[in-house]
Protein backbone atom coordinates (compact mmCIF):
# COMPACT_ATOMS: atom_id res chain seq x y z
CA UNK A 1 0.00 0.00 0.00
CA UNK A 2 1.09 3.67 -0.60
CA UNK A 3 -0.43 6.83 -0.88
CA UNK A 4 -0.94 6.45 -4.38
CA UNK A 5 -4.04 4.28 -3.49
CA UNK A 6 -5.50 6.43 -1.33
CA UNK A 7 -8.41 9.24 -2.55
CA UNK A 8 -7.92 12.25 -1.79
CA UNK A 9 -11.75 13.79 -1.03
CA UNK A 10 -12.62 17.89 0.61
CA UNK A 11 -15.60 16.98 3.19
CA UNK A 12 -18.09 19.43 4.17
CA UNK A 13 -17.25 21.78 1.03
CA UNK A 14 -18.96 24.92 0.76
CA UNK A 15 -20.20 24.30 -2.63
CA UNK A 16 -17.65 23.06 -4.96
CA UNK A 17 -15.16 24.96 -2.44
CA UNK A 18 -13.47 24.64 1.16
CA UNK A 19 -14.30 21.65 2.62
CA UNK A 20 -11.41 19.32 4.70
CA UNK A 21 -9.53 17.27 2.91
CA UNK A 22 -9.67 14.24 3.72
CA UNK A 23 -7.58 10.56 2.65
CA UNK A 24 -9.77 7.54 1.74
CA UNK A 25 -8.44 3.84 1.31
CA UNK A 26 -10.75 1.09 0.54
CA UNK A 27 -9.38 -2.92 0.40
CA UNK A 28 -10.18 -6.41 0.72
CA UNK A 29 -8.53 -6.64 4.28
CA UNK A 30 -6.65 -3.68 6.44
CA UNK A 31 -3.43 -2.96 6.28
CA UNK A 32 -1.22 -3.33 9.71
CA UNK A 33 -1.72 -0.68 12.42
CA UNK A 34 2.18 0.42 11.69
CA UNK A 35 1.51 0.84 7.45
CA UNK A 36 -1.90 2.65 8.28
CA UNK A 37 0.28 4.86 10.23
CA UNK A 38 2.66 5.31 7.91
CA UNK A 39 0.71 6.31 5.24
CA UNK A 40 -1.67 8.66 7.10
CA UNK A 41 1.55 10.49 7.63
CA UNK A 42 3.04 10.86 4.21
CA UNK A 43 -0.40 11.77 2.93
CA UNK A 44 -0.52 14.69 5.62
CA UNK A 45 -4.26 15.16 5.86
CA UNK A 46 -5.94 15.62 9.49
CA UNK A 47 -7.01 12.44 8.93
CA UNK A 48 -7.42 9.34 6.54
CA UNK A 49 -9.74 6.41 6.56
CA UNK A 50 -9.20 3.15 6.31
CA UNK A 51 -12.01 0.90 5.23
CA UNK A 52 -12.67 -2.92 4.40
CA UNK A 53 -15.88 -4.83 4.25
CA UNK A 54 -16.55 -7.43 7.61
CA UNK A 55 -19.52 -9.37 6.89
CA UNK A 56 -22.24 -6.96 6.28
CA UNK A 57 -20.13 -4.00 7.42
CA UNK A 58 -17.71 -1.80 6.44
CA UNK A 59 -14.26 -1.73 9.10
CA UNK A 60 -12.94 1.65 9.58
CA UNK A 61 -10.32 2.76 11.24
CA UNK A 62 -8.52 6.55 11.66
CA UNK A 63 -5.59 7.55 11.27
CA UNK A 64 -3.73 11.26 11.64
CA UNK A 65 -0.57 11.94 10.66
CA UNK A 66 0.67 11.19 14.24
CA UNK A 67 -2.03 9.23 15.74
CA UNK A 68 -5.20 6.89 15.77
CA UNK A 69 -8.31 8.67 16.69
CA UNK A 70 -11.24 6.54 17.72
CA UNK A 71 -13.78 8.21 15.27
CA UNK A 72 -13.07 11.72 12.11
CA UNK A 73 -16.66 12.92 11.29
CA UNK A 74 -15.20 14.75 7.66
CA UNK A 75 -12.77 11.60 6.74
CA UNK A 76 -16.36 9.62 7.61
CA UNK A 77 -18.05 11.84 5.29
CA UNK A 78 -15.73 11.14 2.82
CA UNK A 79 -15.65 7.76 3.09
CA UNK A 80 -19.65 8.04 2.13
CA UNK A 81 -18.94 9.73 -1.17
CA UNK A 82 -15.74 6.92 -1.98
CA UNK A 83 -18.37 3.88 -0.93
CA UNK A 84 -21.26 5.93 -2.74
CA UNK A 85 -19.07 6.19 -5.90
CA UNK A 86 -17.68 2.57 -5.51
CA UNK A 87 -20.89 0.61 -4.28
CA UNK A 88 -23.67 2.88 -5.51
CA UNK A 89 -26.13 5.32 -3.41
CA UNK A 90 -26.85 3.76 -0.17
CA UNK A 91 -26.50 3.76 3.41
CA UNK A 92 -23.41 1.95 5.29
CA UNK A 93 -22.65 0.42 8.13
CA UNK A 94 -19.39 1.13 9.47
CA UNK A 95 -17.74 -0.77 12.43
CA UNK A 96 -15.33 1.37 14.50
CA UNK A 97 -12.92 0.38 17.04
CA UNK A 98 -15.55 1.29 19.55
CA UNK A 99 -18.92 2.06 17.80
CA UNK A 100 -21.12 1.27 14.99
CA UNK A 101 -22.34 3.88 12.90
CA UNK A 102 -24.01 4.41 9.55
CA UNK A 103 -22.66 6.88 6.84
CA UNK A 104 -25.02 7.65 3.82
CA UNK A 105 -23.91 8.91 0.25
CA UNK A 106 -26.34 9.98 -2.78
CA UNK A 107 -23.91 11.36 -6.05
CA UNK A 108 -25.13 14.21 -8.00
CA UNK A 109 -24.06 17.80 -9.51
CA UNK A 110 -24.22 21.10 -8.56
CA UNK A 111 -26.09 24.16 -10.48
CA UNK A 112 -22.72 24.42 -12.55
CA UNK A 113 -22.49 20.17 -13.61
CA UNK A 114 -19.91 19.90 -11.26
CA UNK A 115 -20.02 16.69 -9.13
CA UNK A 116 -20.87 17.13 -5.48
CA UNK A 117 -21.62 13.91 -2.97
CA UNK A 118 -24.32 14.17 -0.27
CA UNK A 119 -23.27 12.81 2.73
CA UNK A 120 -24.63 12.15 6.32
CA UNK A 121 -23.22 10.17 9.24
CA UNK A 122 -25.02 9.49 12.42
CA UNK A 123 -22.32 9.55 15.23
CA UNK A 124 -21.87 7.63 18.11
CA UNK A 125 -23.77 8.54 21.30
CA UNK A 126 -23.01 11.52 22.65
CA UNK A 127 -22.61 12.94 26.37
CA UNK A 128 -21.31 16.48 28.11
CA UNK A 129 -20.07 17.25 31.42
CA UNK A 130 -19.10 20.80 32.98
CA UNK A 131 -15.21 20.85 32.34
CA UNK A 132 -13.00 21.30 35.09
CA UNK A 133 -11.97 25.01 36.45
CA UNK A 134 -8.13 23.52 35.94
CA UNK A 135 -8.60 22.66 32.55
CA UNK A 136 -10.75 25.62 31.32
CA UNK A 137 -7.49 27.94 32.98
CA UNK A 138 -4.79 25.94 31.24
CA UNK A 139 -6.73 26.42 27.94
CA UNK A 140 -7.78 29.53 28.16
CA UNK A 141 -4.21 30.65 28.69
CA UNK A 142 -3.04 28.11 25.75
CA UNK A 143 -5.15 30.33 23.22
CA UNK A 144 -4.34 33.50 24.98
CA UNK A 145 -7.85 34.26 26.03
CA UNK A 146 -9.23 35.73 29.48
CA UNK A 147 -12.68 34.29 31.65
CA UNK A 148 -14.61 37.35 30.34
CA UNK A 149 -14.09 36.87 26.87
CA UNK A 150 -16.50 33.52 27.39
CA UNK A 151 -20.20 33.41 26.61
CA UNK A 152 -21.89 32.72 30.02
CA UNK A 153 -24.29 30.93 28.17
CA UNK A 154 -22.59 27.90 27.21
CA UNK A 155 -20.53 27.07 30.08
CA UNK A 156 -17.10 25.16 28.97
CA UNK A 157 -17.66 21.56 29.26
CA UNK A 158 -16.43 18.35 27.85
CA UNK A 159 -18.00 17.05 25.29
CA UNK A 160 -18.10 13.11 23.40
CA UNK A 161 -19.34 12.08 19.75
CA UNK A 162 -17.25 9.20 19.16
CA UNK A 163 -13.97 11.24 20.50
CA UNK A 164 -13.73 13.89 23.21
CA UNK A 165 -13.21 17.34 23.00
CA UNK A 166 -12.95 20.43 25.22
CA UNK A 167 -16.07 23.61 23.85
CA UNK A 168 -15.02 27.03 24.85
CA UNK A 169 -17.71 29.36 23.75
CA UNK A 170 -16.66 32.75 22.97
CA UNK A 171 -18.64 36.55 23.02
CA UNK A 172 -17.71 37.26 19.76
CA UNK A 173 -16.00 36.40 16.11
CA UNK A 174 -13.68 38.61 16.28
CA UNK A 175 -12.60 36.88 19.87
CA UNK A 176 -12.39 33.67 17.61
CA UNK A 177 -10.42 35.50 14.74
CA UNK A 178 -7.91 36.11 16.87
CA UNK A 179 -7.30 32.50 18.01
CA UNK A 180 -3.79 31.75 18.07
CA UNK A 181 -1.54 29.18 20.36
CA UNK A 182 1.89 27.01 19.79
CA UNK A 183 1.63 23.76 18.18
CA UNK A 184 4.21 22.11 20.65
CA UNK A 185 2.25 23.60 23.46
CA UNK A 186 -1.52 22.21 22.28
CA UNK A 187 0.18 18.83 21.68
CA UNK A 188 0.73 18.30 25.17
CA UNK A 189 -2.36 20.00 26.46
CA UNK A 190 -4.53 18.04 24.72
CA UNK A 191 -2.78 14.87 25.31
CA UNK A 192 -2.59 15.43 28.50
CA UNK A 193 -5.77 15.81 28.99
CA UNK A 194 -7.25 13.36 26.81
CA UNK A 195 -8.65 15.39 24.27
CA UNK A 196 -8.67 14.85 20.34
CA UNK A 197 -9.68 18.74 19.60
CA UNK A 198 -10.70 21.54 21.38
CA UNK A 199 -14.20 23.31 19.75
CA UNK A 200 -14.05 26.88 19.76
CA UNK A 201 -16.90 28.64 19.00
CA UNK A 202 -18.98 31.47 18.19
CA UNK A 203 -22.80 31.67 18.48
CA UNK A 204 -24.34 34.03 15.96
CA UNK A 205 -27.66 32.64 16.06
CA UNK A 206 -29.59 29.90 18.15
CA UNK A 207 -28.85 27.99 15.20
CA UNK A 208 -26.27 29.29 13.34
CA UNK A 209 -22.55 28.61 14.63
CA UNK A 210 -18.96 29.69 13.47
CA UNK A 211 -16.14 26.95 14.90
CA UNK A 212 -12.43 26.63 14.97
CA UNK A 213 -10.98 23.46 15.78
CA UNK A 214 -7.32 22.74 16.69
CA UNK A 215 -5.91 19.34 16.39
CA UNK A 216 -2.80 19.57 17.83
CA UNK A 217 -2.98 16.00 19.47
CA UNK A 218 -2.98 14.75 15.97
CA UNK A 219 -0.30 17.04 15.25
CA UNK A 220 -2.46 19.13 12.37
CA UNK A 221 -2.55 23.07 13.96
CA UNK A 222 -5.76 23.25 12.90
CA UNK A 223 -9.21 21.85 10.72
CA UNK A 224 -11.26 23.61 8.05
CA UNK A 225 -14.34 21.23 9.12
CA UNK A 226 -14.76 18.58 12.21
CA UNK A 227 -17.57 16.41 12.51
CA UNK A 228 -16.68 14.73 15.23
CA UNK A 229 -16.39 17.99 16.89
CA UNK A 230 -19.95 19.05 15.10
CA UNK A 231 -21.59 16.07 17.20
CA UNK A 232 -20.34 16.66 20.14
CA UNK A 233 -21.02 20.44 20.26
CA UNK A 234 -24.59 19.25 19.06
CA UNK A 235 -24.92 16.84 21.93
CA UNK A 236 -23.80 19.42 24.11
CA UNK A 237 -26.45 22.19 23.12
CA UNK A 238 -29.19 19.38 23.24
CA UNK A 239 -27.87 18.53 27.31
CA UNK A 240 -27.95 22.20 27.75
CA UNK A 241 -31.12 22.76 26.83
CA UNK A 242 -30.39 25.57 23.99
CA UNK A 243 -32.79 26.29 21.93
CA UNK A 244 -31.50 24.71 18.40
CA UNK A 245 -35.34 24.11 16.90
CA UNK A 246 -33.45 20.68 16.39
CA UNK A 247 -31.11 21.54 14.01
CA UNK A 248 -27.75 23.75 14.17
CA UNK A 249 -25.96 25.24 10.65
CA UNK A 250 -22.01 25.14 11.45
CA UNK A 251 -19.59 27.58 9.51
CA UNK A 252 -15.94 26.23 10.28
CA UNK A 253 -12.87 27.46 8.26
CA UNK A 254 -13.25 30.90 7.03
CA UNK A 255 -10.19 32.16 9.00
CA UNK A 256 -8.15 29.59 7.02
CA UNK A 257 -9.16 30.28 4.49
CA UNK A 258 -11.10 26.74 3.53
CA UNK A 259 -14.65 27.93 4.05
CA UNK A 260 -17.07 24.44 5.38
CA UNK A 261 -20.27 23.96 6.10
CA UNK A 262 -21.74 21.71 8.47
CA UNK A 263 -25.46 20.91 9.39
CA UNK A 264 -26.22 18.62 12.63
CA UNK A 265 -29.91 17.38 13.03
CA UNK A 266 -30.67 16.56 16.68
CA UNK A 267 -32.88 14.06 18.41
CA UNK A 268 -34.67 14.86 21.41
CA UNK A 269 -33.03 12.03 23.17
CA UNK A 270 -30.80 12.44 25.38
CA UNK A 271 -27.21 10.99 24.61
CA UNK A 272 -28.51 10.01 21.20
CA UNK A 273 -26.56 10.31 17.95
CA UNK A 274 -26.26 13.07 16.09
CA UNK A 275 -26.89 12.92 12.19
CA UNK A 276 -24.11 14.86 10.73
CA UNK A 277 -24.50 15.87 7.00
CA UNK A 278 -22.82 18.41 4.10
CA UNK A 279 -21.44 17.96 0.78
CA UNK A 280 -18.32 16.01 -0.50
CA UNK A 281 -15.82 17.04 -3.88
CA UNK A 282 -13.09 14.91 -5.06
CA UNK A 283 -9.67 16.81 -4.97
C-alpha cells in the first residue's frame, strides 16, 4: 500500500469549495496498524480512513498523521462519497474500534455540472459534562484568552461524539479570529488531557454557529471542518437545553481560508446520535 491508493476527497465543502480534505483507502482486508500509520503520515491530511468490508459491514479505522483517533466525522463523510461512488447510493454500516455507525452517500451535480456527494453520518452517542476550572485555565491561557471573553451561556464543558473534545464558547468572532496558540504547546495540552480537539466557537444565532478546531494531538494546527467535533457540540447544546429548533448550521474554516459547512440534526433524546450531513468534492 502507498499513498498512491488512497483518494484524496474535501468533506463538508462549501459548494464546490473549502471543505477538509480528507484521505480515503478502501481494500479487501486492512493494512497493519504500523503501514496505516505510515501512510496517514506521508499523505498529511488531518485524517485518513481506512475501510474494508466485515460481513455486512464496512471496518474503519482513523488515522492522523501522528495518531489513531477513535472516530473523524469529515474523513467519515468522505468515506460516504468513496463507498457511494464505488458501491452505488446507499446507506453503510461502518464498524469502529468502539462504535457502529451508519454513513449515507447519494452522487449528483451542482447548479454548474460539477459533481458534489451528499453525505450524512449518524455519530456515536453523545454525552457532556461541565469541564474542570483547571482545565478551562490551562486552555484559556493556551489560546491566549481571558474568563470574560466567554459566553456565560454555554458554560465550557467536555463534550463526546465518538472522540472527546474540550467547547469554549466565545462573546464574539472577532474573539475567535484572533485565536492563536503554539503547536508544541496544544500537543501536550490536549494529550494530557485526553482530548482529540478543542471546539471553539462562536454563536451568531440559536442555530447558526462559526467553529475553529485545533488538532494539535494529531499534530495538524488546525481543521477547516470537524464532525466529530460538530456532534459533540450538538450533543452538548441538546444537554444544555439551547434552543436549536433541532437543528444547528455550522460555519468552520473561514479564518483559514477553507470555508465548510456543516449541518447537525438533533434528536430529542438524550445521549442520542447526532446525524451529521454536508457535501463532499473529489480533490
Amino acid at each position: 500500500m502507498n499513498a498512491l491508493d488512497v483518494q484524496r476527497i474535501a468533506a463538508f465543502s462549501d459548494g464546490a469549495q473549502g471543505g477538509n480534505p480528507a484521505g480515503v483507502w478502501i481494500g479487501d482486508v486492512l493494512p497493519g496498524e504500523a503501514e496505516m500509520q505510515r501512510v496517514a503520515h506521508e499523505i498529511g491530511y488531518s485524517e485518513t480512513a481506512f475501510a474494508a468490508p466485515l460481513g455486512e459491514d464496512w471496518r474503519v479505522r482513523y488515522f492522523s498523521p501522528e495518531s489513531e483517533v477513535p472516530f473523524c466525522g469529515h474523513a467519515t463523510i468522505a468515506l460516504g462519497a468513496a463507498l457511494a461512488a464505488r458501491q452505488g447510493d446507499g446507506v453503510y454500516s461502518l464498524r469502529l474500534n468502539d462504535a457502529l455507525i451508519t454513513v449515507e452517500g447519494r452522487r449528483g451535480v451542482n447548479a454548474e455540472g460539477e459533481a458534489l456527494t451528499s453525505a450524512a453520518l449518524q455519530s456515536p452517542p453523545t454525552r457532556s459534562a461541565p469541564a474542570p476550572a483547571a482545565l478551562v485555565e490551562r486552555a484559556l491561557a493556551l489560546f491566549g484568552y481571558q474568563t470574560g471573553d466567554l459566553d456565560p451561556r454555554i458554560p465550557p464543558a467536555l463534550a463526546h461524539g465518538g472522540a472527546d473534545h474540550l467547547v469554549l464558547a466565545l462573546r464574539s468572532r472577532a474573539l475567535l479570529a484572533s485565536m492563536r496558540y503554539e503547536l508544541e504547546a496544544g500537543r501536550q495540552f490536549m494529550r494530557e488531557a485526553g482530548l482529540v480537539t478543542v471546539v471553539l466557537l462562536w454563536a451568531e444565532s440559536d442555530t447558526l454557529f462559526h467553529t475553529r478546531n485545533p488538532f494539535a494531538s494529531g499534530g495538524v494546527y488546525e481543521d477547516p471542518a470537524t464532525g466529530a467535533g460538530t456532534a459533540a457540540l450538538a450533543g452538548y447544546l441538546r444537554d444544555l437545553g439551547w434552543p436549536h429548533g433541532g437543528a444547528i448550521s455550522v460555519v468552520q474554516g473561514e479564518d483559514m481560508g477553507m470555508r465548510s459547512r456543516l449541518h447537525a440534526a438533533i434528536g430529542v433524546e438524550q445521549g442520542s446520535s447526532i446525524r451529521v450531513s454536508g457535501t463532499a468534492r473529489r480533490l
